[in-house]
Structures are given as structure tokens and as C-alpha cells.
Protein backbone atom coordinates (compact mmCIF):
# COMPACT_ATOMS: atom_id res chain seq x y z
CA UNK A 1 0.00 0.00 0.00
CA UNK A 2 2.96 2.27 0.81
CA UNK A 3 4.35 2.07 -2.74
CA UNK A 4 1.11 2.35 -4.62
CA UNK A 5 0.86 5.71 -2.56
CA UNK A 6 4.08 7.18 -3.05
CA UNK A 7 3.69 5.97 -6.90
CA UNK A 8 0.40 7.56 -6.94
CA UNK A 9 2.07 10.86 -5.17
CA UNK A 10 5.03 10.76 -7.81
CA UNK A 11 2.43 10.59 -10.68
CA UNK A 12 0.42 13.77 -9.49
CA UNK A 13 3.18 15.55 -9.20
CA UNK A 14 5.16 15.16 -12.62
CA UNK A 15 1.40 15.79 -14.08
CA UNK A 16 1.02 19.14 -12.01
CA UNK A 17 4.80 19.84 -13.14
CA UNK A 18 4.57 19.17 -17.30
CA UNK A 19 1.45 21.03 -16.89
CA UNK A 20 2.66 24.05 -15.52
CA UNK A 21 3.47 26.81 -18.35
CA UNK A 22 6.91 27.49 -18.71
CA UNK A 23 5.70 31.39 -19.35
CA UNK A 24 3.84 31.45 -16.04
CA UNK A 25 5.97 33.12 -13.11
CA UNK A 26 6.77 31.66 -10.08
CA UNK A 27 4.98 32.63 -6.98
CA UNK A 28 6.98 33.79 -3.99
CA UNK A 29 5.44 33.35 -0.50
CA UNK A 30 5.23 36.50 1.49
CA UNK A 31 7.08 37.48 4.34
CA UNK A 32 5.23 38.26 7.67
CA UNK A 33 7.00 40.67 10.14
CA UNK A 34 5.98 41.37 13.34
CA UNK A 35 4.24 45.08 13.07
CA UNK A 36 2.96 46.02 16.90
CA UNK A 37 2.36 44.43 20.11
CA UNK A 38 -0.29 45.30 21.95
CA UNK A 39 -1.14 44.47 25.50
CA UNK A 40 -4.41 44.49 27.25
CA UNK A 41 -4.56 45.09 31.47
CA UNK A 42 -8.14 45.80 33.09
CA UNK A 43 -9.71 46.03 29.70
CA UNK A 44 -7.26 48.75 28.31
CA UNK A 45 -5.47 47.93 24.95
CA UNK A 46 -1.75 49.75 25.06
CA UNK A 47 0.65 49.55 22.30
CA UNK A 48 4.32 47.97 23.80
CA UNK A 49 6.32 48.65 20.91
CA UNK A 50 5.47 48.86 16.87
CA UNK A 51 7.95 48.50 14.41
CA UNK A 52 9.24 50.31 11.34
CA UNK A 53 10.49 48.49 8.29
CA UNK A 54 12.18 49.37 5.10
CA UNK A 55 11.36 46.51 2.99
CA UNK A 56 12.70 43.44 5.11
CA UNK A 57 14.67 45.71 7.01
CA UNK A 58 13.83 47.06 10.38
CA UNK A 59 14.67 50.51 10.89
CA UNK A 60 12.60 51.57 14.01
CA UNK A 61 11.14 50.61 17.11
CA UNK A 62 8.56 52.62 19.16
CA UNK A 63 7.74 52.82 22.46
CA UNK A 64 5.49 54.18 24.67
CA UNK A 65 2.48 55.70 22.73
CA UNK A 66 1.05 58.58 23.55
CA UNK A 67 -2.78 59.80 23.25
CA UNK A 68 -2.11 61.80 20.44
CA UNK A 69 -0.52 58.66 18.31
CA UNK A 70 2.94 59.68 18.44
CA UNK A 71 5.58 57.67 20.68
CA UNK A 72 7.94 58.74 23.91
CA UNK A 73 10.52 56.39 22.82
CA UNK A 74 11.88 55.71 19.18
CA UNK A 75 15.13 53.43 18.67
CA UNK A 76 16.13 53.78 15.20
CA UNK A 77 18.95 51.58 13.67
CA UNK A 78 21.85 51.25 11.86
CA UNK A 79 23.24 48.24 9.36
CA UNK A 80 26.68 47.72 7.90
CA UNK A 81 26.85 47.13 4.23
CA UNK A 82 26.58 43.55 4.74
CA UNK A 83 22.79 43.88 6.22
CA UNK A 84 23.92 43.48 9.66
CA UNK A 85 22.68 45.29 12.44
CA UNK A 86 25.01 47.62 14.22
CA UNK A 87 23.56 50.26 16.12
CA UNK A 88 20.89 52.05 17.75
CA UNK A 89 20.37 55.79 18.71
CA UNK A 90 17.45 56.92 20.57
CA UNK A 91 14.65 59.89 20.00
CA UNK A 92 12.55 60.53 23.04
CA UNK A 93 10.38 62.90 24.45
CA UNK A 94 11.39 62.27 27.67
CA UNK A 95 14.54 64.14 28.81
CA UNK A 96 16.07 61.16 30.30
CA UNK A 97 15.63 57.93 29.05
CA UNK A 98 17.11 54.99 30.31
CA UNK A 99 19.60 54.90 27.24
CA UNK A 100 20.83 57.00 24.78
CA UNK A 101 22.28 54.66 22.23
CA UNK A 102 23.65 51.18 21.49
CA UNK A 103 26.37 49.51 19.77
CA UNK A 104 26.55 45.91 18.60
CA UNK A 105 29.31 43.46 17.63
CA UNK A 106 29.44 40.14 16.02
CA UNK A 107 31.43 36.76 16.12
CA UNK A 108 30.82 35.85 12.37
CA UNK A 109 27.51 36.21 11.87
CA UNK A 110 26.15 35.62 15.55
CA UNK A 111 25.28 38.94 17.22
CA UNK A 112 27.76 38.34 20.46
CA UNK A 113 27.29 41.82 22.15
CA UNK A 114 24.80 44.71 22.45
CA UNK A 115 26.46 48.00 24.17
CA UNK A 116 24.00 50.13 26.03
CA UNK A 117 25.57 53.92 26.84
CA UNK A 118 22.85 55.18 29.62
CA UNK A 119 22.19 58.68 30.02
CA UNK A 120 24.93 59.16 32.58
CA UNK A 121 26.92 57.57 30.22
CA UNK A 122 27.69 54.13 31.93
CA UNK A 123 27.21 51.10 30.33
CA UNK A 124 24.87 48.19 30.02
CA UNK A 125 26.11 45.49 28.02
CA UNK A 126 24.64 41.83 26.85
CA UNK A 127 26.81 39.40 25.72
CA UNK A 128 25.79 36.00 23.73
CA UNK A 129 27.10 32.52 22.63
CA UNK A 130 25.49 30.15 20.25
CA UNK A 131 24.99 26.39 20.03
CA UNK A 132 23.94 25.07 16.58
CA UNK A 133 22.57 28.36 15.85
CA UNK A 134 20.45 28.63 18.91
CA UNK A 135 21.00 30.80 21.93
CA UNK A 136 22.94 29.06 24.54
CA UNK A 137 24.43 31.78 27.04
CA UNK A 138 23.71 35.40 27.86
CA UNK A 139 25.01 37.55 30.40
CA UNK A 140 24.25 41.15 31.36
CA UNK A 141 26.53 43.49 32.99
CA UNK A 142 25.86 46.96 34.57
CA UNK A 143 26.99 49.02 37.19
CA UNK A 144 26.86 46.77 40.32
CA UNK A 145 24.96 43.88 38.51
CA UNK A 146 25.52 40.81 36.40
CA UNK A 147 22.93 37.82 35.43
CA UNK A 148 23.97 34.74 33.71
CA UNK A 149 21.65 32.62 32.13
CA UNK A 150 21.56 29.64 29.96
CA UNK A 151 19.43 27.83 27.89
CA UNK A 152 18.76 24.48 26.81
CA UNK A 153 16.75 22.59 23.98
CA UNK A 154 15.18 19.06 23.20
CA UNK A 155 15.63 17.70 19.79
CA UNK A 156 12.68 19.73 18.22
CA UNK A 157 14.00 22.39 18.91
CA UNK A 158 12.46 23.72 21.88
CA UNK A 159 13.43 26.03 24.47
CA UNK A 160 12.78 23.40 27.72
CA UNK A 161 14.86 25.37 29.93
CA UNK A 162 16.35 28.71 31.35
CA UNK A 163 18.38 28.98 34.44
CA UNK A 164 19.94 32.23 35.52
CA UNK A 165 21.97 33.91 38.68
CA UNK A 166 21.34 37.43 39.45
CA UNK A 167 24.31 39.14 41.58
CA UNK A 168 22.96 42.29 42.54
CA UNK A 169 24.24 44.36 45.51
CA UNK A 170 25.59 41.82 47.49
CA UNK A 171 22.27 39.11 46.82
CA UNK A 172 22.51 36.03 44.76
CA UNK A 173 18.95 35.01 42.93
CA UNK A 174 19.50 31.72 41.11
CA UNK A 175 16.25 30.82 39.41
CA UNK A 176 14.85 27.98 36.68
CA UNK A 177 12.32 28.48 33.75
CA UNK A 178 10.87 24.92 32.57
CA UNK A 179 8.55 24.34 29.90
CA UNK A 180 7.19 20.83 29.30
CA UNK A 181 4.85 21.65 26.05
CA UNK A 182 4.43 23.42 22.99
CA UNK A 183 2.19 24.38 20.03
CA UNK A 184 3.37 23.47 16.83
CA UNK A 185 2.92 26.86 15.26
CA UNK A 186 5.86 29.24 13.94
CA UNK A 187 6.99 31.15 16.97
CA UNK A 188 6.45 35.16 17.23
CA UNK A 189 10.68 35.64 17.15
CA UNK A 190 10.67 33.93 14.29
CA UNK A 191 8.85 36.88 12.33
CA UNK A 192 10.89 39.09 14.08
CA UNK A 193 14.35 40.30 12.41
CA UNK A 194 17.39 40.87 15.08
CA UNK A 195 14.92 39.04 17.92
CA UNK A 196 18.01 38.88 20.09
CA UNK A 197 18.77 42.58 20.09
CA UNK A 198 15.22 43.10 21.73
CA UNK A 199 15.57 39.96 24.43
CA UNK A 200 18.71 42.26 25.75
CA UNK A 201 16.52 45.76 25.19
CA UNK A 202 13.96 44.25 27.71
CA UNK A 203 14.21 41.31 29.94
CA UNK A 204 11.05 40.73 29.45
CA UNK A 205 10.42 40.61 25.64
CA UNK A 206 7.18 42.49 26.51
CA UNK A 207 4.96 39.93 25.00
CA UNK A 208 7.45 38.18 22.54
CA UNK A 209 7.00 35.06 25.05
CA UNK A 210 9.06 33.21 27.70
CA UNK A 211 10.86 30.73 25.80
CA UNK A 212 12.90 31.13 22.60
CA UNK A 213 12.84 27.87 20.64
CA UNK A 214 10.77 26.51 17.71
CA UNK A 215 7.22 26.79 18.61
CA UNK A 216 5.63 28.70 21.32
CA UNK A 217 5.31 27.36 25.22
CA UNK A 218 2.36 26.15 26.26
CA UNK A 219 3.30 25.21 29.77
CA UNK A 220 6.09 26.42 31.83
CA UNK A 221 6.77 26.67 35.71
CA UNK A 222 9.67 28.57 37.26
CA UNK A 223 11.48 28.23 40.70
CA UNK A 224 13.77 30.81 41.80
CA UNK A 225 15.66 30.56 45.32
CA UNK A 226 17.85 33.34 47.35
CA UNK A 227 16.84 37.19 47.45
CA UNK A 228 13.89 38.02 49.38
CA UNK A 229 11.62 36.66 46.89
CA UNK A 230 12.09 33.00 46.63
CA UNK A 231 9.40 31.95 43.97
CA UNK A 232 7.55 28.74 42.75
CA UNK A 233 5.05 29.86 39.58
CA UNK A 234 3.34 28.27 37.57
CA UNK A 235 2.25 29.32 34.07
CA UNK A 236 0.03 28.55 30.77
CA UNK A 237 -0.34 30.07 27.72
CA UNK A 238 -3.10 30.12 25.50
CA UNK A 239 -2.96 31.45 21.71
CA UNK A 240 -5.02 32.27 18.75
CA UNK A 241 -3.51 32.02 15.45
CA UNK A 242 -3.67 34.13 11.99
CA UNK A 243 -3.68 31.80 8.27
CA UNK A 244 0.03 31.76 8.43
CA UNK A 245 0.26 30.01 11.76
CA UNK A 246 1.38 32.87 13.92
CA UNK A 247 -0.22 33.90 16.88
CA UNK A 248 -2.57 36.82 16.31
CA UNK A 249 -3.23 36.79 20.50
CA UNK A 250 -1.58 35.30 23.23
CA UNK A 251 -2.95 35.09 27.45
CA UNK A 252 -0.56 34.26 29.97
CA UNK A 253 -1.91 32.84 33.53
CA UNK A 254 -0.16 31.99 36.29
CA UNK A 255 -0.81 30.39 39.27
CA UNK A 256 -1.37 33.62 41.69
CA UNK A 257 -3.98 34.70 39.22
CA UNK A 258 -1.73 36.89 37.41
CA UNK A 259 -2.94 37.51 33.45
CA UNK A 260 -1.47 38.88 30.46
CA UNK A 261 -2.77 39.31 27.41
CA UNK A 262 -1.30 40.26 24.11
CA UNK A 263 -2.37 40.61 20.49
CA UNK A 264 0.00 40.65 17.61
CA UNK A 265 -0.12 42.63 14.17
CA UNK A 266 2.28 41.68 10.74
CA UNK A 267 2.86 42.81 7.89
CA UNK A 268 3.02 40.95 4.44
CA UNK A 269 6.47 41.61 2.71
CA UNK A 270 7.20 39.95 -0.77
């Protein structure tokens, strides 16, 4: 039965091939970016961040909209001429931002470090390493702080696990993110270009999700000792998707009765 199926497979496709007109162009699927997150608290939609693109290429990131439609916060960035990108400088509204610009490095074509100058011109900076392409390490240094975290994958693909230790004036928080099930839908960093520049930006992705693997989390629990918040959460996630199989919403629950809720916009770019 097995070989009068794949015979039957190999048939309708060398009929839908000769039939094809060698005249007729080819199709090319579109590209969806990630356009805005926005996230819902007490019934109130507010924009986290919408994004700016130049074909492909993403030139802008907003923050913090205002009544009026405009934004407090705009990163815009910078590429080298091989499409990389290299740097961010902020426009704000506010006098004082938390930074003013940032400047990032590679090791081949893995982004390895993101520089942070702060308004008082100290620095914050995020450094990465890579395992088969995936994110593996990442530690943040500031003035007085450093967090080290690393992360770990099944054979899917799957981000199934985050531990991290926060040194922070004198306090050690060591802490573990698990998450035992996923969705088999394309994940929201995937339709997002430079994700990893925005996981140092914000430690918590605001709404980009917990874990960074192949598909999005649909269970997770995380246990964090030392500090004077030793913590054992629990947490599920619930999604809607759009026709292309990312998530158009996304509610986050925890155990405490905590709940987030996001939706996601794209664009279409051929």
C-alpha cells in the first residue's frame, strides 16, 4: 500500500509539473513581520512597541504611545553594508531615558554583544554565545549587577529550559524556567528580524513570550531561590492564530492569578 501511494504521489506531481506553463511566473510566499504588540490590562489595549520596516529591514522601534498617536521612545537603527545590524540611537520625548544609544558586535555572523551607553553615560552590556545556531548563554553586565543565564533545547527544537543567577548588591537570585509543552505553530521571534537585540533591550520581551525555541510554550513553571523573593510559579499560555500560523493573541496565567494578554499585528512583505 505504501508504494502504490508514493507511486500515486510521484504521478500527481510530474502531471502538475509538465502542466505548468513554462511562461507562467513563479509565486513567492510573502514574508510576515511582526508590526505592533499590543497588551491588554483591566480592559485597556496599550501599544508595547510597533515596528518600522524598510522593505525586510527594520529601521525603528517605538515605544510608549502617547494619546495623540505619536511615541515617547523611538530606537532607530543602523546596518553595515553587509545587512547586519550595528547600532541604535534613541529619539525621546522624555529628557532622560534609560539609554541613549547602542552599539553591537558580532562573532561571524552571531550577534555576540549589544552596548548600552545610559544617560549618565555608563554602560549596560549583553553578551551572547550560540549552540547550533540557537541561543545558549547570555550575560548582562551593569553598574553593580551581572545575570547569567543559559538555555537548553530538546531535539525539536524547543526552548525546555532557562536557568539564571542574578548578583545584585551583594544578593545572589538563582532561578529555573521549565517548559514541558508546545504548540506546533511558527513562533512570534521567528517573524521578528534581530529578535536577540530586543531579548537584551527588555528582559522581558514584553509579550514576545518566555521561551525562545521553535514553537511557542504552552506550559512552563519557574522556581527561583535566594533574594527576598524565593518563587515557585506556575504558568500557561493560551494562543489564537492568523492563516500563516502565527499567533494573532496570546494570554498568559499563572498560578497567583496573574494575566497577560497580548495581540499581535504583521505585515506581508514579498
Amino acid at each position: 500500500m505504501k508504494k502504490i501511494i508514493i507511486l500515486a504521489l510521484s504521478v500527481t506531481t510530474l502531471f502538475a509539473s509538465c502542466s505548468k506553463s513554462s511562461n507562467e511566473p513563479e509565486t513567492t510566499q510573502p514574508t510576515l513581520l511582526l508590526k505592533r504588540i499590543t497588551e491588554t490590562t483591566d480592559g485597556t489595549p496599550v501599544v508595547n512597541i510597533e515596528l518600522t520596516y524598510n522593505g525586510k529591514q527594520l529601521t525603528k522601534a517605538s515605544y510608549e504611545k502617547n494619546a495623540n498617536g505619536s511615541f515617547a521612545i523611538e530606537h532607530n537603527f543602523t546596518y553595515n553594508s553587509y545587512g547586519q545590524l550595528t547600532g541604535m540611537n534613541v529619539t525621546s520625548t522624555i529628557p532622560q531615558p534609560t539609554y541613549k544609544k547602542a552599539d553591537i558586535t558580532y562573532n561571524g555572523n552571531d550577534l555576540a554583544q549589544v552596548s548600552f551607553t545610559r544617560y549618565d553615560n555608563t554602560l549596560t552590556k549583553v553578551s551572547y554565545t550560540y549552540n547550533n545556531g540557537k541561543l545558549a548563554t547570555e550575560k548582562m553586565e551593569n553598574t553593580g549587577s551581572t545575570i547569567n543565564s543559559q538555555y537548553t533545547y530538546d531535539a525539536s527544537g524547543h526552548n525546555t529550559k532557562q536557568t539564571y543567577s542574578s548578583i545584585s548588591g551583594g544578593q545572589t537570585l538563582n532561578g529555573t524556567y521549565e517548559f514541558s509543552t508546545f504548540d506546533d505553530k511558527k513562533s512570534l521571534i521567528s517573524a521578528l528580524p534581530s529578535w536577540i537585540y530586543f531579548k537584551a533591550y527588555s528582559y522581558d520581551m514584553q509579550g514576545l513570550g518566555d521561551a525562545f525555541g521553535t514553537n511557542n510554550a504552552l506550559t512552563g513553571k519557574l522556581t527561583a531561590t535566594g533574594g527576598t523573593y524565593p518563587t515557585n510559579e506556575t504558568y500557561t499560555y493560551s494562543y489564537t492564530y492568523n492563516s500563516y500560523g502565527y499567533p494573532a493573541t496570546m494570554t498568559r496565567k499563572d498560578n497567583t492569578g496573574s494575566i497577560q494578554s497580548f495581540s499581535y499585528d504583521y505585515i506581508e512583505v514579498k
